[in-house]
C-alpha atoms as a PDB file:
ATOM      1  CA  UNK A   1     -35.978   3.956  55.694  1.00  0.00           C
ATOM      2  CA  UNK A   2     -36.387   6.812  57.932  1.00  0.00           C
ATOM      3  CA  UNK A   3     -33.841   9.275  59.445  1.00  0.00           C
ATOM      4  CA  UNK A   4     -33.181   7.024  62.527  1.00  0.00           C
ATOM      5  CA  UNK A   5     -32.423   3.808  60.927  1.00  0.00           C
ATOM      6  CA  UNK A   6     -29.946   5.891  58.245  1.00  0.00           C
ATOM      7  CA  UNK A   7     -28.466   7.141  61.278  1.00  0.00           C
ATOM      8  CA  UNK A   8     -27.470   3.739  62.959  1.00  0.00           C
ATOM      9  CA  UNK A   9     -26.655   1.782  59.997  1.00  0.00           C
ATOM     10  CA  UNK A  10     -24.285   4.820  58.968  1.00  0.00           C
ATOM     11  CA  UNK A  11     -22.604   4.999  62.848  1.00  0.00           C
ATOM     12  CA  UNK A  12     -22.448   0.856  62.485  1.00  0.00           C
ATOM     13  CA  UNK A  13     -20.706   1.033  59.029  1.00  0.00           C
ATOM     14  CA  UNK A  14     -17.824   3.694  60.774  1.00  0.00           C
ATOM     15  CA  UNK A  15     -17.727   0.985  63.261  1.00  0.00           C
ATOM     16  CA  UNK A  16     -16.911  -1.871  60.804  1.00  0.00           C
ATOM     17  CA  UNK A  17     -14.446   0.383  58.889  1.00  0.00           C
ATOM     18  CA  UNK A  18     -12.587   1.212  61.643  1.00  0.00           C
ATOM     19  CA  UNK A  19     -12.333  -2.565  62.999  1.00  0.00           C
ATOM     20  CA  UNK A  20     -11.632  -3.530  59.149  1.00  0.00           C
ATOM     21  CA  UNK A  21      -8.496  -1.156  58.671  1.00  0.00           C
ATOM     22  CA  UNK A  22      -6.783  -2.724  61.854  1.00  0.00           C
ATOM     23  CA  UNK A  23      -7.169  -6.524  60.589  1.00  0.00           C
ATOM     24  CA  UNK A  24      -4.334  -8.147  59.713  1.00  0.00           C
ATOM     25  CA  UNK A  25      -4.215  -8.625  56.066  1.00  0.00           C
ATOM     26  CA  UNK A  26      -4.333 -12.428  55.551  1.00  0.00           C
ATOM     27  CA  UNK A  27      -7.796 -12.298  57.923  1.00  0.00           C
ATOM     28  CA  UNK A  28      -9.280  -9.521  55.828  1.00  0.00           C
ATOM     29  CA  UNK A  29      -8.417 -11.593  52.713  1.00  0.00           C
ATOM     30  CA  UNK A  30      -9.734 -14.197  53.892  1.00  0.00           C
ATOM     31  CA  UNK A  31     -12.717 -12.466  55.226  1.00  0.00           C
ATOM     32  CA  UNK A  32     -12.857 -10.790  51.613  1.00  0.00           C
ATOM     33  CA  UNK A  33     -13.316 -14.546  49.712  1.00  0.00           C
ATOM     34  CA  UNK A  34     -15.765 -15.878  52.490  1.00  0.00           C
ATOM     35  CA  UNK A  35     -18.514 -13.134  52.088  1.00  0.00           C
ATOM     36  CA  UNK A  36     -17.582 -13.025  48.145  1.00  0.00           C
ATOM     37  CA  UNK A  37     -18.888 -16.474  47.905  1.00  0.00           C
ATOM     38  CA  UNK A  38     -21.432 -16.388  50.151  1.00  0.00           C
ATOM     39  CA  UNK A  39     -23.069 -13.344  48.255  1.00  0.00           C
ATOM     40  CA  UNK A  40     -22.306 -15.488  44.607  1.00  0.00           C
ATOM     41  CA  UNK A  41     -24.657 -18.516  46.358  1.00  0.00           C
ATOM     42  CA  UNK A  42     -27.135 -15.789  47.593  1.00  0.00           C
ATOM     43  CA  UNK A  43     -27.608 -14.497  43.899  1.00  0.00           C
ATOM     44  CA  UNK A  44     -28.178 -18.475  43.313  1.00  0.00           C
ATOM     45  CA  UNK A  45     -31.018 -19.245  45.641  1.00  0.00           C
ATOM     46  CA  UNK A  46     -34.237 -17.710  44.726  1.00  0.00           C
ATOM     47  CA  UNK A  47     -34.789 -15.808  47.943  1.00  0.00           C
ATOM     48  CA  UNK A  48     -34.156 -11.970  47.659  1.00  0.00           C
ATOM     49  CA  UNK A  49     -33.334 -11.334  51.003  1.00  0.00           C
ATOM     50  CA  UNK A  50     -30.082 -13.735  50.402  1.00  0.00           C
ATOM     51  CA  UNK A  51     -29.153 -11.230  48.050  1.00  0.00           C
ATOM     52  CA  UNK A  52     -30.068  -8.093  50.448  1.00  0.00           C
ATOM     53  CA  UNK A  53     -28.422  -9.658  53.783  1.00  0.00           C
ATOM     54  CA  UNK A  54     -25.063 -10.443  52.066  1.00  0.00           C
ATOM     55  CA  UNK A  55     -24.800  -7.228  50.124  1.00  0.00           C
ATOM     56  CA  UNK A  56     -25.427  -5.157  52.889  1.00  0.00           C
ATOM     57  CA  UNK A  57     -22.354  -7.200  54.900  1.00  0.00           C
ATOM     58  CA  UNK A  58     -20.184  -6.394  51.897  1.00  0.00           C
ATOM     59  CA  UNK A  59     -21.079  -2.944  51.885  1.00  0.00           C
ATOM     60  CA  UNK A  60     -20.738  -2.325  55.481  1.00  0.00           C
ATOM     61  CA  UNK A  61     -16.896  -4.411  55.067  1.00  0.00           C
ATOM     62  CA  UNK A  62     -16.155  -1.531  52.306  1.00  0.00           C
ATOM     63  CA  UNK A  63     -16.033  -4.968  49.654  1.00  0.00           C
ATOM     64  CA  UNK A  64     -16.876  -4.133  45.615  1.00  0.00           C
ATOM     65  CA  UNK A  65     -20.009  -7.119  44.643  1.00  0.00           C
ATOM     66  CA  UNK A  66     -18.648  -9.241  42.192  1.00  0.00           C
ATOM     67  CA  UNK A  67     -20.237  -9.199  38.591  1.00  0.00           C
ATOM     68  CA  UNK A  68     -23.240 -11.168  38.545  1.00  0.00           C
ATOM     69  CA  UNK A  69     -22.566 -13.726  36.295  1.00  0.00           C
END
């Protein structure tokens, strides 16, 4: 990925965080167990992008992967 892409994806992720830290905490919760599960049934289908698409939303939301299991 070149400079320019880092760039935006960083400035989008600041974005996110900030937005994140003013949710109430019942909606980031819930937010939390949505994209948790969603990731779990990307690691189940055999399509790597899945995998890439929901990882990147849990790392832009600031939320640890689950163990792969």
């Amino acid at each position: 990925m070149n400079a320019f892409w880092g760039g935006i994806l960083k400035y989008i992720a600041q974005i996110f965080a900030g937005i994140i830290v003013q949710m109430t905490p019942v909606l980031l919760d819930e937010l939390k167990e949505v994209l948790i599960n969603l990731y779990k049934k990307a690691l189940a289908t055999p399509n790597p992008w899945d995998d890439f698409g929901i990882g990147l939303l849990l790392d832009i939301f600031g939320i640890p992967k689950p163990p792969i299991e």
